[in-house]
C-alpha atoms as a PDB file:
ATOM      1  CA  UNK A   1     175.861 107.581 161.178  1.00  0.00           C
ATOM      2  CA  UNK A   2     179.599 106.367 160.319  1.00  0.00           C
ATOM      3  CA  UNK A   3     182.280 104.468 162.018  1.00  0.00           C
ATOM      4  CA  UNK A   4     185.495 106.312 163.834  1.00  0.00           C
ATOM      5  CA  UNK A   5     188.600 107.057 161.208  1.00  0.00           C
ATOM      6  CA  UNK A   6     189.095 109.447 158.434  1.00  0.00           C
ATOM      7  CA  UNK A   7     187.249 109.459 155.245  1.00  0.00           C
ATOM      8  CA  UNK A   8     189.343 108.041 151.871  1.00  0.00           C
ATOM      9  CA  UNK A   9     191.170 111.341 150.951  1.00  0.00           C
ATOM     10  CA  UNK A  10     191.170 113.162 154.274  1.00  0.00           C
ATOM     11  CA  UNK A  11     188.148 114.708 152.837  1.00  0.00           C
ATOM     12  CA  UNK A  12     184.073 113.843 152.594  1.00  0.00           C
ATOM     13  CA  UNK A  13     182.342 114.945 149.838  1.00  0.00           C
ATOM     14  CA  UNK A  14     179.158 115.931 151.243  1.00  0.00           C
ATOM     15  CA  UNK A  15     180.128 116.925 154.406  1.00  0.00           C
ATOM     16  CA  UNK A  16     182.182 120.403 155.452  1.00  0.00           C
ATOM     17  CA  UNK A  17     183.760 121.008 158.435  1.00  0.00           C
ATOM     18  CA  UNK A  18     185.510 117.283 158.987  1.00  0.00           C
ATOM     19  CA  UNK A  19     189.052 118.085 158.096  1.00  0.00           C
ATOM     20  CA  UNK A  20     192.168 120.891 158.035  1.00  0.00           C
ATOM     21  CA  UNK A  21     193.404 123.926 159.275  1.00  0.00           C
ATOM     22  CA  UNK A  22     190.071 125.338 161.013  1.00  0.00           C
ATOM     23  CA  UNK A  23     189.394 121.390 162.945  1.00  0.00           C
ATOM     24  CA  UNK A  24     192.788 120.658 163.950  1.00  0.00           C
ATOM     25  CA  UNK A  25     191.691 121.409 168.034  1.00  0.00           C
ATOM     26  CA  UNK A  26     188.608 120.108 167.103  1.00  0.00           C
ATOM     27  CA  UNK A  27     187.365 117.178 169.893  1.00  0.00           C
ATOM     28  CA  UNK A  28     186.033 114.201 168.067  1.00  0.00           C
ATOM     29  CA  UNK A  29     184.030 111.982 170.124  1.00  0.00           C
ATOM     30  CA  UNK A  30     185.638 108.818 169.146  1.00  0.00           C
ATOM     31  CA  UNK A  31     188.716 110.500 168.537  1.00  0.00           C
ATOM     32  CA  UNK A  32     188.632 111.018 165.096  1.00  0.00           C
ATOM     33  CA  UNK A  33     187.108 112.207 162.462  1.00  0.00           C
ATOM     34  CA  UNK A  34     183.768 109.741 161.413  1.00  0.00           C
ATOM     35  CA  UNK A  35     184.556 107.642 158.370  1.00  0.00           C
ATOM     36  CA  UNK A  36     181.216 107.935 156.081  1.00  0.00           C
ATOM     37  CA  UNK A  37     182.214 105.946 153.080  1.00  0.00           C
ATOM     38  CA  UNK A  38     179.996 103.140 153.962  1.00  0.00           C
ATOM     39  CA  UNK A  39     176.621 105.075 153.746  1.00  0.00           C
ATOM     40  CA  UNK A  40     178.313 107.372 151.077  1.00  0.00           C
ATOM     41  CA  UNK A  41     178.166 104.793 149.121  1.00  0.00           C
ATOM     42  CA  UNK A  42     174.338 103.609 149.872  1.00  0.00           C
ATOM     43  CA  UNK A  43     173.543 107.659 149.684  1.00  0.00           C
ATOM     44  CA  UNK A  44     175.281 106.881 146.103  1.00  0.00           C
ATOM     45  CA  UNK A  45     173.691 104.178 145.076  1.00  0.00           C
ATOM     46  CA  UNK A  46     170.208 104.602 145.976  1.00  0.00           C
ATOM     47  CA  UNK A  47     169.336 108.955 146.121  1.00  0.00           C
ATOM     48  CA  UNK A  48     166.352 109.837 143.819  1.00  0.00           C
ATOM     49  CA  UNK A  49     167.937 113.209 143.366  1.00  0.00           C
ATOM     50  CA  UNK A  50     171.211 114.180 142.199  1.00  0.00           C
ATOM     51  CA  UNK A  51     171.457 117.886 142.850  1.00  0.00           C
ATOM     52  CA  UNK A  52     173.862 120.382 140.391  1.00  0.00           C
ATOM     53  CA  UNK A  53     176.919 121.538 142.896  1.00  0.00           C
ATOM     54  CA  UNK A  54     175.924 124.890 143.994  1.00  0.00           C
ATOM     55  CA  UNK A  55     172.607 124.918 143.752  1.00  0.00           C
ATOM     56  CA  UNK A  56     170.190 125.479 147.110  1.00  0.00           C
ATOM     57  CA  UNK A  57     169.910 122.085 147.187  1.00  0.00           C
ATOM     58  CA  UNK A  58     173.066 120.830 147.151  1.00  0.00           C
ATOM     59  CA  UNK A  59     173.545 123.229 149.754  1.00  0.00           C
ATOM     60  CA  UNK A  60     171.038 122.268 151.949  1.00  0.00           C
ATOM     61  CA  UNK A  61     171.401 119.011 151.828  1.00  0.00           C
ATOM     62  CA  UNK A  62     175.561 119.602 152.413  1.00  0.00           C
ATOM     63  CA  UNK A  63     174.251 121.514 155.270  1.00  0.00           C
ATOM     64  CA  UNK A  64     172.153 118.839 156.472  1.00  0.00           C
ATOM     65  CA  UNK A  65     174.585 116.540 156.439  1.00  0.00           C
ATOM     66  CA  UNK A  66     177.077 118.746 157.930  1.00  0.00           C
ATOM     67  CA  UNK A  67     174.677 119.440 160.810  1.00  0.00           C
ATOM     68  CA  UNK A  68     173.956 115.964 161.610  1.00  0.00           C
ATOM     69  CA  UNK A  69     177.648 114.782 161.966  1.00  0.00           C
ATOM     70  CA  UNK A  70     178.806 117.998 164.173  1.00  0.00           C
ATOM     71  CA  UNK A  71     175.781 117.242 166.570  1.00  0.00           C
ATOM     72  CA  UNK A  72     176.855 113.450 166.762  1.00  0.00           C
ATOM     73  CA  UNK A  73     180.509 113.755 166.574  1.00  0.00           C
ATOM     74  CA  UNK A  74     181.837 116.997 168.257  1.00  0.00           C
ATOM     75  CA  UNK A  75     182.349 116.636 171.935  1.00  0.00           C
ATOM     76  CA  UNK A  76     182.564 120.379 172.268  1.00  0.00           C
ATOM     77  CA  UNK A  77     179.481 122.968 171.121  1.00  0.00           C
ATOM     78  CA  UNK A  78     182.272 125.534 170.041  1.00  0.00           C
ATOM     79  CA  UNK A  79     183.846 123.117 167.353  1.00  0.00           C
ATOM     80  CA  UNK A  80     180.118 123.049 165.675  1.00  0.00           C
ATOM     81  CA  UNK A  81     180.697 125.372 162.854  1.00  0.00           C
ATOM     82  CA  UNK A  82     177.119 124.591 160.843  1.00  0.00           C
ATOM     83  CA  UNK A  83     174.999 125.636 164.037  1.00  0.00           C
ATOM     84  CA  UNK A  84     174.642 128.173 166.575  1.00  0.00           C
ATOM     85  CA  UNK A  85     172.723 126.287 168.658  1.00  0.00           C
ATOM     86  CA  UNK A  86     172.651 126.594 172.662  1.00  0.00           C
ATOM     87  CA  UNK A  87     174.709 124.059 174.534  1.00  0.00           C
ATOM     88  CA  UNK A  88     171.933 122.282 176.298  1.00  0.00           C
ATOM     89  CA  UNK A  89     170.537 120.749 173.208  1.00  0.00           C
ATOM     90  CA  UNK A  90     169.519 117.818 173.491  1.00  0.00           C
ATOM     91  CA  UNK A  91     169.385 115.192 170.692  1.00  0.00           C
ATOM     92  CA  UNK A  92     169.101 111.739 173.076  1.00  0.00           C
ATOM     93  CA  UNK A  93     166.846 111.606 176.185  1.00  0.00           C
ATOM     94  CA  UNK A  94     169.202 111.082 179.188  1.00  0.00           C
ATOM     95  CA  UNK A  95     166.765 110.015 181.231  1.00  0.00           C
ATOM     96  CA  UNK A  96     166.216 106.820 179.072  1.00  0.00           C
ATOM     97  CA  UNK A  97     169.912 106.246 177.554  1.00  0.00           C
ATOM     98  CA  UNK A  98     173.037 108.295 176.600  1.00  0.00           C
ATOM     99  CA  UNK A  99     174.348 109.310 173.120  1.00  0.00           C
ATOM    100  CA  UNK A 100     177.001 106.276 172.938  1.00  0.00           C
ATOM    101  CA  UNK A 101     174.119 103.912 173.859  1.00  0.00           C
ATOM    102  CA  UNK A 102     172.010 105.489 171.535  1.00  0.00           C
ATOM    103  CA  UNK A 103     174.125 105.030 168.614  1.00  0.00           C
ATOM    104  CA  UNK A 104     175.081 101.575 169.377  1.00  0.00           C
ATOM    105  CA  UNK A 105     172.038 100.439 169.489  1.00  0.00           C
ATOM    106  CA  UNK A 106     170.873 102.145 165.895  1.00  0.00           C
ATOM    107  CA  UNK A 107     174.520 101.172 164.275  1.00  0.00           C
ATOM    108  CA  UNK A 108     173.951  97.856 165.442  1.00  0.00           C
ATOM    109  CA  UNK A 109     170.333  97.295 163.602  1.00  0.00           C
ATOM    110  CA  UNK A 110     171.794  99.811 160.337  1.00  0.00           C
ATOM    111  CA  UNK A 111     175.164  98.728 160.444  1.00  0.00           C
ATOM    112  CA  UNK A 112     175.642 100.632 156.715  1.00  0.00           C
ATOM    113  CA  UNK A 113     174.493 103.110 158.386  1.00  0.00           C
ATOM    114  CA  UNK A 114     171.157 106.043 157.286  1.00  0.00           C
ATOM    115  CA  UNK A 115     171.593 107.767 154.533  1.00  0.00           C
ATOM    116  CA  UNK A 116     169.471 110.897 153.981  1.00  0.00           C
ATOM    117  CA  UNK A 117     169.066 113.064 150.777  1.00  0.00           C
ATOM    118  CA  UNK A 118     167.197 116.484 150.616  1.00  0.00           C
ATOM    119  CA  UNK A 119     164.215 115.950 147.955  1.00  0.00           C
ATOM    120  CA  UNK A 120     163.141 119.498 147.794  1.00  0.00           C
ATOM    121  CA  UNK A 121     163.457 122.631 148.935  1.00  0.00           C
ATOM    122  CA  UNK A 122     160.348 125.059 148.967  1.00  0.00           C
ATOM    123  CA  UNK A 123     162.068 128.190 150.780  1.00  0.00           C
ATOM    124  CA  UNK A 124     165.668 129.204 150.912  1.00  0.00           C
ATOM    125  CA  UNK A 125     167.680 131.417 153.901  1.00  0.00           C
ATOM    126  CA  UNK A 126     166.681 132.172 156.309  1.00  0.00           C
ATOM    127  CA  UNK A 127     163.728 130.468 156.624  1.00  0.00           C
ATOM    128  CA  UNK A 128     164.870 126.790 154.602  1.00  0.00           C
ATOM    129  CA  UNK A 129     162.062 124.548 154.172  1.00  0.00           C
ATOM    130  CA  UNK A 130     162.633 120.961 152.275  1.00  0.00           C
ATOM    131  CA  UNK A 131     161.370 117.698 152.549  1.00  0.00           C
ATOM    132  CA  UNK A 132     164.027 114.540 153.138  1.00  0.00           C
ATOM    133  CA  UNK A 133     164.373 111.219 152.783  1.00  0.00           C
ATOM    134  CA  UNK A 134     166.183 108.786 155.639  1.00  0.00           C
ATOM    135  CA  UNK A 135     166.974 105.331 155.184  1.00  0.00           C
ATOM    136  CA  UNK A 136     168.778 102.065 155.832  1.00  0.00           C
ATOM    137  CA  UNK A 137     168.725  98.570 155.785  1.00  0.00           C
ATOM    138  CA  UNK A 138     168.109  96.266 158.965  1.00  0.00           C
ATOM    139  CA  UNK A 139     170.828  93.891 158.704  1.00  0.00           C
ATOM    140  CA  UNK A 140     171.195  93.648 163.031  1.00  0.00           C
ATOM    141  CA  UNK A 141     168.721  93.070 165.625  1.00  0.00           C
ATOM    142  CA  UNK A 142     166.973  96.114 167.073  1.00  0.00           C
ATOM    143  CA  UNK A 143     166.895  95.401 170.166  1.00  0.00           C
ATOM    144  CA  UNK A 144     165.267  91.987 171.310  1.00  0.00           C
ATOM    145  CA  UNK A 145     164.046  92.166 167.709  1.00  0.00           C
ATOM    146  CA  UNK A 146     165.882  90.065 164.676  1.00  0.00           C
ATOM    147  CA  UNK A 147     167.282  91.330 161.737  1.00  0.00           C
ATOM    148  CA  UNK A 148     165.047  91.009 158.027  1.00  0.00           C
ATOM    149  CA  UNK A 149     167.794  93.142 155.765  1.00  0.00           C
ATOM    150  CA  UNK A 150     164.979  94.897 153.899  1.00  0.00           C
ATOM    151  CA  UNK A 151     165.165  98.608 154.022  1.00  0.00           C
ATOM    152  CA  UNK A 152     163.419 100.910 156.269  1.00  0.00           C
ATOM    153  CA  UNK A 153     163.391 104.743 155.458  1.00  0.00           C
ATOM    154  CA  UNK A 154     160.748 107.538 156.565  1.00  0.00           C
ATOM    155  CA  UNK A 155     159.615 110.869 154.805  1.00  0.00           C
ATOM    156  CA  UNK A 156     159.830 113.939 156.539  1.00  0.00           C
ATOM    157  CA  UNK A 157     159.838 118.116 156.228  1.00  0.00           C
ATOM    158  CA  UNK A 158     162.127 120.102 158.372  1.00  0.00           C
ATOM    159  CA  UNK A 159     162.463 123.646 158.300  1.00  0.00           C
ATOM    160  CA  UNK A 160     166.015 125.487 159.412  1.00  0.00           C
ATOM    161  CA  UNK A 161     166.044 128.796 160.361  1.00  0.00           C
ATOM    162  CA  UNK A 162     169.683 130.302 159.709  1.00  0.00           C
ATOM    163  CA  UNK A 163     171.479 133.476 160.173  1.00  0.00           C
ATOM    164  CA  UNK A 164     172.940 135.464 157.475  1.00  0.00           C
ATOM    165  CA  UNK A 165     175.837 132.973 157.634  1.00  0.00           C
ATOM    166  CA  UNK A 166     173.997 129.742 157.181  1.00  0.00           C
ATOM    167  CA  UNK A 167     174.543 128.599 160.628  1.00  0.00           C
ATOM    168  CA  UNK A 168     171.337 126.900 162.383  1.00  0.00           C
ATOM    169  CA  UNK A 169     169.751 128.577 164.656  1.00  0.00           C
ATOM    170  CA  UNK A 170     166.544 126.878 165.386  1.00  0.00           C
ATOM    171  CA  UNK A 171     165.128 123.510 163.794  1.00  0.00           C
ATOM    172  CA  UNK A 172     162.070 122.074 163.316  1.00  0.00           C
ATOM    173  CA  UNK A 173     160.810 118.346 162.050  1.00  0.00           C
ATOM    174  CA  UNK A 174     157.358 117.095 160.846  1.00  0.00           C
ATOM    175  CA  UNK A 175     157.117 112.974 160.079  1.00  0.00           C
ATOM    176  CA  UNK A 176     155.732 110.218 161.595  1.00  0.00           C
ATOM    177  CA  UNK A 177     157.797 108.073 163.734  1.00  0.00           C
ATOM    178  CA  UNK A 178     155.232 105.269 163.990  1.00  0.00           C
ATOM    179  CA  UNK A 179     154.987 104.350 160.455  1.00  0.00           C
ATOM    180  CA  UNK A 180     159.169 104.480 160.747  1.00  0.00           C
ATOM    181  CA  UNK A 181     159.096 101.833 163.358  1.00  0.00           C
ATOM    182  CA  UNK A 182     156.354 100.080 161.605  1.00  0.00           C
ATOM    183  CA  UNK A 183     158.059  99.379 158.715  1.00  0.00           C
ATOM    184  CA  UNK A 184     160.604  96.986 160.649  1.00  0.00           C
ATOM    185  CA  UNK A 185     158.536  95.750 163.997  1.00  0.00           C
ATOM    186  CA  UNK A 186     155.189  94.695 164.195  1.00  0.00           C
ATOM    187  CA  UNK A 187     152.201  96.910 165.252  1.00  0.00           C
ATOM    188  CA  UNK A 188     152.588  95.905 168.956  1.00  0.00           C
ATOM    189  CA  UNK A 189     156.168  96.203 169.591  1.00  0.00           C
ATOM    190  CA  UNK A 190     156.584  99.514 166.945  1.00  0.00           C
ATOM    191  CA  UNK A 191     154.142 101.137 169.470  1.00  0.00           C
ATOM    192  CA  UNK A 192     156.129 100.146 172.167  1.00  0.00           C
ATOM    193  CA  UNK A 193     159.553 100.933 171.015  1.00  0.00           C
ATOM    194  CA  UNK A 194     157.962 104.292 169.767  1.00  0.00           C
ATOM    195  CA  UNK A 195     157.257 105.231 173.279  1.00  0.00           C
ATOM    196  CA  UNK A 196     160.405 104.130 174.866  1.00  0.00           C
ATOM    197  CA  UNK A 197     163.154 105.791 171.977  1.00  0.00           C
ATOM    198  CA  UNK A 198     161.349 107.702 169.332  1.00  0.00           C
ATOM    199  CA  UNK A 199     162.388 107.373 166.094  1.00  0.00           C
ATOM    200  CA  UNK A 200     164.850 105.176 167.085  1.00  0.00           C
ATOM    201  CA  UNK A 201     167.457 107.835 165.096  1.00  0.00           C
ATOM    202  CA  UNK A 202     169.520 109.582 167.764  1.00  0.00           C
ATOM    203  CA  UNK A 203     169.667 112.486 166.209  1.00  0.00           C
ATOM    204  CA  UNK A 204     165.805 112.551 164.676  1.00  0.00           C
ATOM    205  CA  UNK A 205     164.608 111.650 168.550  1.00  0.00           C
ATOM    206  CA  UNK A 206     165.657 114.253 169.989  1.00  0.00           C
ATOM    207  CA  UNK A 207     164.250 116.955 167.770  1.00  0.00           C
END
């Protein structure tokens, strides 16, 4: 997650496909490029891994993060670059809320926004297979539910399935949402938010 506005530099560092020649016609959903300094920095501060540039897991993890922003912040499906998924993917449940809701709502209770690092990758292209970390810290109310500032984060595996170009084709996530919302909610209400907005991420939900 980031705010609206352009990185420091005009660049991100772990991020392609924000900036230049090739996104000039790009539509940006807040009309802009995101800003991700703020959970750069947390990213910074608090990975467990700190992968060698060029290696398959940098490059997973780039594309990770890559794929994450282009879902949330390109309006369009032809200005997402890191995936060739079909336009009718969903990653909110309009029947319960839209994207913008979605995303206020989680900014609101993460306002430093989730970072997420790639911890490690058993199988490279075309079938990628890694386990990640996701975290924040609840520093605003989730709902009718107050603020405690500790962190929350959840383990997960996700396999990609790519083409020869390393664009996405196909996704797939294993973790379990419930001990996510447990970690900030109490047994009662984490089973209830569970069943009315899934992980609560709107881009993990809807996967």
């Amino acid at each position: 997650m980031a705010a609206a506005g352009e990185a420091s530099g005009g660049r991100d560092k772990y991020r392609s496909f924000m900036y230049g020649e090739g996104e000039k016609d790009t539509v940006w959903r807040l009309g802009s490029p995101p800003n991700y300094d703020v959970v750069n920095k947390l990213f910074e501060e608090e990975r467990t891994k700190e992968w060698p540039e060029g290696s398959l897991e940098e490059k997973v993890q780039r594309l990770l993060k890559t794929w994450e922003m282009e879902l949330i912040h390109k309006v369009r499906p032809e200005d997402q670059k890191s995936t060739k998924l079909p336009p009718e993917h969903r990653i909110y449940d309009p029947d319960k809320e839209t994207l913008e809701s979605g995303m206020a709502t989680f900014l609101t209770a993460f306002p430093r926004g989730f970072a997420i690092e790639v911890l490690d990758v058993y199988s490279g292209p075309p079938r990628i297979v890694f386990k990640f970390r996701h975290w924040g810290y609840m520093e605003g109310p989730f709902k009718e539910h107050p603020p405690h500032g500790k962190r929350v984060e959840f383990f997960g595996i996700c396999i990609f399935h790519v083409d020869e170009e390393m664009k996405v084709e196909k996704t797939e996530y294993f973790y379990e949402r419930g001990n996510f919302l447990a970690s900030f909610l109490s047994a009662p209400a984490a089973a209830a938010a569970e069943a009315a907005s899934g992980s609560g991420c709107p881009v993990m939900g809807g996967n």
